[in-house]
N, C-alpha and C. Protein backbone atom coordinates (compact mmCIF):
# COMPACT_ATOMS: atom_id res chain seq x y z
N UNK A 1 -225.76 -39.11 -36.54
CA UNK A 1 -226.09 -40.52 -36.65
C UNK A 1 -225.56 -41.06 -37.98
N UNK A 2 -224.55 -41.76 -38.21
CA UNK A 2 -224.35 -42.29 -39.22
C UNK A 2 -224.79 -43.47 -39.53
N UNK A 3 -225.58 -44.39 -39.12
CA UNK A 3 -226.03 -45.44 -39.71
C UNK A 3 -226.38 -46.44 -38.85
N UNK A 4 -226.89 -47.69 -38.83
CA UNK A 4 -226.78 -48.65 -38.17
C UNK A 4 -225.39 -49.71 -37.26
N UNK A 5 -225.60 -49.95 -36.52
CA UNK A 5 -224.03 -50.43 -35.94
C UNK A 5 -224.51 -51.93 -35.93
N UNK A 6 -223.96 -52.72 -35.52
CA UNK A 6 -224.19 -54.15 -35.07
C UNK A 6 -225.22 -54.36 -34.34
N UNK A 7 -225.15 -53.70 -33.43
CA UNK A 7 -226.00 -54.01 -31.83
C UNK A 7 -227.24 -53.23 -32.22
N UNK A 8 -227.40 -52.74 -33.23
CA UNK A 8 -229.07 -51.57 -33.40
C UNK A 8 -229.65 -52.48 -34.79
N UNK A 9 -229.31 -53.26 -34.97
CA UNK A 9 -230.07 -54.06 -35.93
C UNK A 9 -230.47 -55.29 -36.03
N UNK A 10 -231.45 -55.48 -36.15
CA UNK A 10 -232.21 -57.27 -35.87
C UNK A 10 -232.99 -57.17 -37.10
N UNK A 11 -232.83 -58.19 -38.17
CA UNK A 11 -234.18 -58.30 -38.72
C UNK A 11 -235.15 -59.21 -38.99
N UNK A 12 -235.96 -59.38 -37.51
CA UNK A 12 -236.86 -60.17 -37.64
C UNK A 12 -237.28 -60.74 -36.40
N UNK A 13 -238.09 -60.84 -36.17
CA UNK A 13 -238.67 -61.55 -34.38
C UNK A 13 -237.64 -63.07 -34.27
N UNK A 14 -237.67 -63.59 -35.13
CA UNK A 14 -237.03 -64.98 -35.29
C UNK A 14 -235.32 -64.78 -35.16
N UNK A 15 -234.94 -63.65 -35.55
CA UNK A 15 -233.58 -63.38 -34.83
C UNK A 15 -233.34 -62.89 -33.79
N UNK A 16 -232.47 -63.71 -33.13
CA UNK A 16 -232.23 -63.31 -31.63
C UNK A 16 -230.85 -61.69 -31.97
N UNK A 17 -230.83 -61.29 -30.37
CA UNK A 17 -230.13 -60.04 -30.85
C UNK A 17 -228.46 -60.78 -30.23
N UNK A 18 -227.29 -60.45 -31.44
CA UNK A 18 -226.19 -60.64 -30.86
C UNK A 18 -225.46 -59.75 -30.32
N UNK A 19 -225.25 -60.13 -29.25
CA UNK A 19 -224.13 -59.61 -28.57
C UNK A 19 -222.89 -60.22 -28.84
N UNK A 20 -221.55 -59.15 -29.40
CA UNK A 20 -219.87 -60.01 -29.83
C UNK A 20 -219.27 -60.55 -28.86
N UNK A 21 -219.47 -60.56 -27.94
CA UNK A 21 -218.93 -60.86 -26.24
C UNK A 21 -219.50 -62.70 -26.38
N UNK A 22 -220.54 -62.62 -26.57
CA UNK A 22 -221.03 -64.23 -26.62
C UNK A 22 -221.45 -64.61 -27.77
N UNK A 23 -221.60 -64.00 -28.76
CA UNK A 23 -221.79 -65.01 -30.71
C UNK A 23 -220.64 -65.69 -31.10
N UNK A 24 -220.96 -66.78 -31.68
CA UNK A 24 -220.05 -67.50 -32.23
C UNK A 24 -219.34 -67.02 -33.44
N UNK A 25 -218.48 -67.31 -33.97
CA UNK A 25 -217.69 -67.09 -34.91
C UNK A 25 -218.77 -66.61 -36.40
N UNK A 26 -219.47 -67.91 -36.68
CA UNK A 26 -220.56 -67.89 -37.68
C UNK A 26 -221.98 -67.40 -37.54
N UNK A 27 -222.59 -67.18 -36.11
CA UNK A 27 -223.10 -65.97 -36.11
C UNK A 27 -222.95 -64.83 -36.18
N UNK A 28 -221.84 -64.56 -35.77
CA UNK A 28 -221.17 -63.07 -36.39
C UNK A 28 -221.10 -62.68 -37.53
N UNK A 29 -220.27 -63.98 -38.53
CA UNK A 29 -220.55 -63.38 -39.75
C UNK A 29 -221.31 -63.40 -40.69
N UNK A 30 -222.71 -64.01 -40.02
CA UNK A 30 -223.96 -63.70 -40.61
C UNK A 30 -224.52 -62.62 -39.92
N UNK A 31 -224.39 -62.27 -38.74
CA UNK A 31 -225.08 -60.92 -38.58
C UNK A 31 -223.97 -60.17 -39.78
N UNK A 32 -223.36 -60.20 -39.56
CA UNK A 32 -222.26 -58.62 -40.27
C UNK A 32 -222.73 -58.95 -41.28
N UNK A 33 -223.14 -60.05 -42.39
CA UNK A 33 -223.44 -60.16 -43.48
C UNK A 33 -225.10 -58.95 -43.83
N UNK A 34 -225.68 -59.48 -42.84
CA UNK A 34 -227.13 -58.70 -42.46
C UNK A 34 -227.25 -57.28 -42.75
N UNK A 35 -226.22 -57.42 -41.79
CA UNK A 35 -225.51 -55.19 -41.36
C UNK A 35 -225.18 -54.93 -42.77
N UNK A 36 -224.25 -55.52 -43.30
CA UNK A 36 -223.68 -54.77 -45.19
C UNK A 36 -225.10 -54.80 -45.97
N UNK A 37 -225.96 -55.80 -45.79
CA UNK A 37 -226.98 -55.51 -46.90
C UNK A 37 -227.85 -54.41 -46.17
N UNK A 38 -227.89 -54.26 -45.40
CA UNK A 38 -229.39 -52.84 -44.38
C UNK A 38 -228.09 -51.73 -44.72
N UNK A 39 -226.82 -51.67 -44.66
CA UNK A 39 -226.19 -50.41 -45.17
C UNK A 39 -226.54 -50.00 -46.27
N UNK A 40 -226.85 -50.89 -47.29
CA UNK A 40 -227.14 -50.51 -48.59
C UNK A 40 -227.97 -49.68 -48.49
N UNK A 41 -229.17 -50.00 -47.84
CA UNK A 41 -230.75 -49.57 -48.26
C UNK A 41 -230.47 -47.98 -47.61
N UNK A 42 -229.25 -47.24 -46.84
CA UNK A 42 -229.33 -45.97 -46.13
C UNK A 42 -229.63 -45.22 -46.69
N UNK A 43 -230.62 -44.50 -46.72
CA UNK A 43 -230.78 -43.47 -47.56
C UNK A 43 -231.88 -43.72 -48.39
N UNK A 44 -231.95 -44.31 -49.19
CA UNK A 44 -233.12 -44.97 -50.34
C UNK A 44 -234.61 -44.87 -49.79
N UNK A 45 -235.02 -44.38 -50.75
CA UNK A 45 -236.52 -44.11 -50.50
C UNK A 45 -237.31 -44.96 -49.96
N UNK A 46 -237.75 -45.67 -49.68
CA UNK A 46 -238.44 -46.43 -48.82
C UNK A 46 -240.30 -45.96 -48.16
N UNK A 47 -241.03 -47.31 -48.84
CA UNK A 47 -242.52 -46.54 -48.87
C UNK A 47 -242.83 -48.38 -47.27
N UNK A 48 -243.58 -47.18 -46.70
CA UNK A 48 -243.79 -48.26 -45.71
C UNK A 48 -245.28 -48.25 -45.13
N UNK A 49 -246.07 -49.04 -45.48
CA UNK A 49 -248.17 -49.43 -44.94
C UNK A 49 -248.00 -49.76 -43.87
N UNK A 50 -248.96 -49.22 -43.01
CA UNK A 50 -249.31 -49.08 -41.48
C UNK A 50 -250.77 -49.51 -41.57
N UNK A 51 -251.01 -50.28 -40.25
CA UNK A 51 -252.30 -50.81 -40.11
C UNK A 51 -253.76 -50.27 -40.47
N UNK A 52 -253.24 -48.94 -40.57
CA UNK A 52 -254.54 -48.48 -40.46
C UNK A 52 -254.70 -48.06 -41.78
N UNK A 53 -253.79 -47.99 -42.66
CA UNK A 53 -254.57 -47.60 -44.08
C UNK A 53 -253.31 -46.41 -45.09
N UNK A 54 -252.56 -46.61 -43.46
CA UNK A 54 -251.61 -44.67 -44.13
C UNK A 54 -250.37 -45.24 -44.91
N UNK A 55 -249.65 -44.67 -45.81
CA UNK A 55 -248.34 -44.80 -45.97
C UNK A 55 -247.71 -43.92 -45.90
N UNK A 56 -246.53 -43.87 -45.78
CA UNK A 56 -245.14 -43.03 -45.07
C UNK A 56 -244.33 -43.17 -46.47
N UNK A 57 -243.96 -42.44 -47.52
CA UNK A 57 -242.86 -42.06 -47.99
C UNK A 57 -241.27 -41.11 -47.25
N UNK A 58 -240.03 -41.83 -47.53
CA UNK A 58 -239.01 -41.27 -47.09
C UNK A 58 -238.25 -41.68 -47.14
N UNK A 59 -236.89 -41.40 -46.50
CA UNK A 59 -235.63 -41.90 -46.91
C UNK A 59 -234.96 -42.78 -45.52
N UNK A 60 -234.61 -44.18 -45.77
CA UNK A 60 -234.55 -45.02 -45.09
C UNK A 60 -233.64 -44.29 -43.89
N UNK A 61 -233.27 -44.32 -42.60
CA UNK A 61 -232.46 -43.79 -41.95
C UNK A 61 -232.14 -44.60 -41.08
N UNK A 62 -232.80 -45.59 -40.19
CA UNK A 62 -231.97 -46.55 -39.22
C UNK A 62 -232.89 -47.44 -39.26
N UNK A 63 -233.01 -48.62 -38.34
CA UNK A 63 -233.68 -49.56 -37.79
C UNK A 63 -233.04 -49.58 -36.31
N UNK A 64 -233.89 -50.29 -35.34
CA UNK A 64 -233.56 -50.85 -33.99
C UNK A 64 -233.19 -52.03 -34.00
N UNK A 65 -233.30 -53.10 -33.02
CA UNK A 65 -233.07 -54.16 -32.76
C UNK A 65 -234.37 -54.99 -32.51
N UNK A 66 -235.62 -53.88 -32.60
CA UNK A 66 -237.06 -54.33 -32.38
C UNK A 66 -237.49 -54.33 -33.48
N UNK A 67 -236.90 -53.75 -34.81
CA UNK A 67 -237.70 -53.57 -36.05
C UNK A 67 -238.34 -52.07 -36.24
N UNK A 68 -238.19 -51.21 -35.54
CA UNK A 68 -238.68 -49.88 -35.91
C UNK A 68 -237.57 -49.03 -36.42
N UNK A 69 -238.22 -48.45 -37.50
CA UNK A 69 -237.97 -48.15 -38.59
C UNK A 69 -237.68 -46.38 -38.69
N UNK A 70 -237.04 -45.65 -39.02
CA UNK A 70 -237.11 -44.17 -39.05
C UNK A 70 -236.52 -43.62 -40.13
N UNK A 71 -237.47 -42.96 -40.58
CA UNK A 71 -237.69 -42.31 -41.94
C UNK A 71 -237.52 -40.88 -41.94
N UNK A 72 -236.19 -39.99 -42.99
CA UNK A 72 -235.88 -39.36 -43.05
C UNK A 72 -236.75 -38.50 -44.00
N UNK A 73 -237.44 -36.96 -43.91
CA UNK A 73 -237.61 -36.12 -44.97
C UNK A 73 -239.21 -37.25 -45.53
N UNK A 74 -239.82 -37.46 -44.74
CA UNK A 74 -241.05 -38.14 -44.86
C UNK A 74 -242.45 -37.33 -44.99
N UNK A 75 -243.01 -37.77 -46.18
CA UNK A 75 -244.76 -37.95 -46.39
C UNK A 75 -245.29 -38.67 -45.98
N UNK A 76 -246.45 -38.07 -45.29
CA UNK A 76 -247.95 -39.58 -45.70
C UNK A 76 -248.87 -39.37 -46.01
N UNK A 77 -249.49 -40.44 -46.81
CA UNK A 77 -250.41 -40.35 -47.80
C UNK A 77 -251.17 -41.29 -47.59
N UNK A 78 -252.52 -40.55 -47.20
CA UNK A 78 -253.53 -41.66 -46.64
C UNK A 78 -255.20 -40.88 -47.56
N UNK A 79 -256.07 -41.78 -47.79
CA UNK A 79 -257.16 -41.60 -48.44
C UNK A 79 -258.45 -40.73 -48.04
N UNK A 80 -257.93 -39.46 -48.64
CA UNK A 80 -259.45 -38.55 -47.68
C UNK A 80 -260.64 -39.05 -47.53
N UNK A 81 -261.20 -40.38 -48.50
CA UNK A 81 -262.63 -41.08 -47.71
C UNK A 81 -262.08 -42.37 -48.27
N UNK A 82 -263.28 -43.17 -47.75
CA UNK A 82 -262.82 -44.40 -48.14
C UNK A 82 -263.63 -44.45 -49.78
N UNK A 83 -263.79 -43.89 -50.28
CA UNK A 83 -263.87 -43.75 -51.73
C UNK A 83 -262.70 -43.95 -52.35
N UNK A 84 -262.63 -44.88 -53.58
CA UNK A 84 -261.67 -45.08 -54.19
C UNK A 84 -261.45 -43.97 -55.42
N UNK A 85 -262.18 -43.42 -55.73
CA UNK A 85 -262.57 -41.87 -56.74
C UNK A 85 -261.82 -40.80 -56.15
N UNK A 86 -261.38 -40.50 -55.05
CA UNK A 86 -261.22 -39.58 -54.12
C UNK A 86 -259.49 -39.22 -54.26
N UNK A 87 -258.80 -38.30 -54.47
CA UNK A 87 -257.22 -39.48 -54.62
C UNK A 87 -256.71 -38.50 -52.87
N UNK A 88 -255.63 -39.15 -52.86
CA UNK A 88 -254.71 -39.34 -51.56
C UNK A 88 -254.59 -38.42 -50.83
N UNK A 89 -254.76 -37.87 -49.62
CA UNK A 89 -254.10 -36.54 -48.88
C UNK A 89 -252.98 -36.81 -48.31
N UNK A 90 -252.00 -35.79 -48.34
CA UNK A 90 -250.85 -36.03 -48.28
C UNK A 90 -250.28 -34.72 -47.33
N UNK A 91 -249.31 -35.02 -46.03
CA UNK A 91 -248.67 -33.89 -45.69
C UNK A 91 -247.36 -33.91 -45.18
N UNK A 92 -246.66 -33.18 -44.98
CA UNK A 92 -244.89 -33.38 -44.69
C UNK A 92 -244.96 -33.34 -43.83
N UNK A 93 -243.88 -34.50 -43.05
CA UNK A 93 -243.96 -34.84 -41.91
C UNK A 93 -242.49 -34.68 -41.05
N UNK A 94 -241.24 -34.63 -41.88
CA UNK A 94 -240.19 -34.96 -41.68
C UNK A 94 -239.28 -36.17 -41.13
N UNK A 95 -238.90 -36.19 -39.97
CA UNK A 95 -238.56 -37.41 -39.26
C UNK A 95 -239.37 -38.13 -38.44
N UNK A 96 -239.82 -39.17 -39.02
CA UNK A 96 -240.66 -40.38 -38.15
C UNK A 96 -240.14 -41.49 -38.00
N UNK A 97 -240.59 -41.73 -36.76
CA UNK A 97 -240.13 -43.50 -36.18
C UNK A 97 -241.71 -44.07 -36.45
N UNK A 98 -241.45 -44.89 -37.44
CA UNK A 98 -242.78 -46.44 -37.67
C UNK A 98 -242.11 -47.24 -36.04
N UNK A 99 -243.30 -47.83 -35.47
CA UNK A 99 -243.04 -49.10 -35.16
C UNK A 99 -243.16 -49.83 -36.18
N UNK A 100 -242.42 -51.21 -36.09
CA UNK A 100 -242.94 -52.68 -36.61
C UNK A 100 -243.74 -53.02 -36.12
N UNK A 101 -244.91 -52.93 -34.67
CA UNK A 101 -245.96 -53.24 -34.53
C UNK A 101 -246.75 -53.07 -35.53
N UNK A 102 -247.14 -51.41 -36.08
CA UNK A 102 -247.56 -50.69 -36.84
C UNK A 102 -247.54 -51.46 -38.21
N UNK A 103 -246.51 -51.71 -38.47
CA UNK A 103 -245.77 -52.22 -39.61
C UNK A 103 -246.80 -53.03 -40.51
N UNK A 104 -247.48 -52.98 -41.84
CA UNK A 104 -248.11 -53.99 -43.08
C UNK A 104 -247.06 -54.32 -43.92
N UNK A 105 -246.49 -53.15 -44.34
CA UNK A 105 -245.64 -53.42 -45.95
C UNK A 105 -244.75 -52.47 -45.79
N UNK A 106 -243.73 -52.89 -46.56
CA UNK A 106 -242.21 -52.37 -46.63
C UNK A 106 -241.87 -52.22 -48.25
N UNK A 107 -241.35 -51.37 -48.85
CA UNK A 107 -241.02 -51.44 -50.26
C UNK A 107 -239.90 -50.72 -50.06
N UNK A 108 -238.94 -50.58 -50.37
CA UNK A 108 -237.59 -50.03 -50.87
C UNK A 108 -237.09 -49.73 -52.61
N UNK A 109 -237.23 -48.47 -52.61
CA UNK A 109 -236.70 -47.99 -54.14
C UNK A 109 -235.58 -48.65 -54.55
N UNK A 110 -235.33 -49.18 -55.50
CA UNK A 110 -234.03 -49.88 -55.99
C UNK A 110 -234.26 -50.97 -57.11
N UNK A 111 -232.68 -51.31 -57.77
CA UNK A 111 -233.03 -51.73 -58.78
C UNK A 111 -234.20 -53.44 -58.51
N UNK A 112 -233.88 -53.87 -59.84
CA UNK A 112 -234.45 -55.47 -59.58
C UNK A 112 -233.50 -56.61 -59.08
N UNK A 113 -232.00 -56.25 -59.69
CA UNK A 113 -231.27 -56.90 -59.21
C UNK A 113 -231.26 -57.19 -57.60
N UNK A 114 -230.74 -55.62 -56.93
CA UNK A 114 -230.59 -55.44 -55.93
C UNK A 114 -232.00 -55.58 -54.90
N UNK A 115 -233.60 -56.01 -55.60
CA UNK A 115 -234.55 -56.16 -54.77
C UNK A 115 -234.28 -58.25 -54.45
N UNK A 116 -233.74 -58.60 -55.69
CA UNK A 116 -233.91 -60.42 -55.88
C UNK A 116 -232.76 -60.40 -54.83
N UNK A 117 -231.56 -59.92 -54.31
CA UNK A 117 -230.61 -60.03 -52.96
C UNK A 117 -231.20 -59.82 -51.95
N UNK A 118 -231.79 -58.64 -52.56
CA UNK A 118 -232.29 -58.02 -50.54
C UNK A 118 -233.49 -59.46 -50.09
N UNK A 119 -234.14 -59.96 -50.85
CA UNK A 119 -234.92 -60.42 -50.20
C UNK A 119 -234.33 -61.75 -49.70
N UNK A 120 -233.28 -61.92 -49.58
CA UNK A 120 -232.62 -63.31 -48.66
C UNK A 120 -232.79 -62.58 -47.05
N UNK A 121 -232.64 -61.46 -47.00
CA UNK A 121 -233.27 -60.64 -45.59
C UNK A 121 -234.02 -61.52 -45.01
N UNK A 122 -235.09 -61.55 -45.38
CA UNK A 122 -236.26 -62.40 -44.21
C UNK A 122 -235.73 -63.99 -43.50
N UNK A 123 -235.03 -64.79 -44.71
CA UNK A 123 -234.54 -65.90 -43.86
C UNK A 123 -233.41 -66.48 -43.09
């Protein structure tokens, strides 16, 4: 698997998925614009909150076209009680697919520069 292609990446319910057969000229090269910035993040650590309380440490590895997410060489670290005194249990997990159902929070390791770009992502 080398990475994301065109057709395996959407980011966001509000984007529709393109197909090159029928996108226009300038949707295209805003998806492809999309695709070069999610290439960046390949690899990069990436900490991601799930509804229920857990987080997933690991290394970014693809996205879908639905928003689920799969994490390479992954932890999770979720709170043995709900005591805040208590600290984290943690166990190796390796390769996991998050849904974006699932999905609270997203963080990506990287500089500041490169976090003030990435976040043109959402619109």
């Amino acid at each position: 698997m080398e990475g994301p292609s065109d057709d395996q990446v959407t980011l966001g319910p509000q984007d529709s998925y393109l197909n090159s057969s029928t996108a226009s000229a300038d949707t295209t090269s805003s998806s492809s614009q999309h695709v070069a910035k999610l290439q960046k993040l390949l690899y990069r650590r990436m900490l991601i909150g799930v509804n229920d309380g857990r987080y997933f440490l690991g290394l970014f590895q693809c996205i879908d076209k639905q928003g689920n997410i799969i994490l390479q060489d992954s932890v999770e670290y979720r709170s043995a009680r709900h005591s805040s005194s208590l600290p984290m249990e943690q166990r190796c997990l390796g390769l996991i697919l998050i849904p974006a159902a699932c999905r609270s929070s997203c963080h990506v390791d990287c500089f500041i520069e490169e976090q003030m770009s990435l976040m043109s992502l959402g619109t």
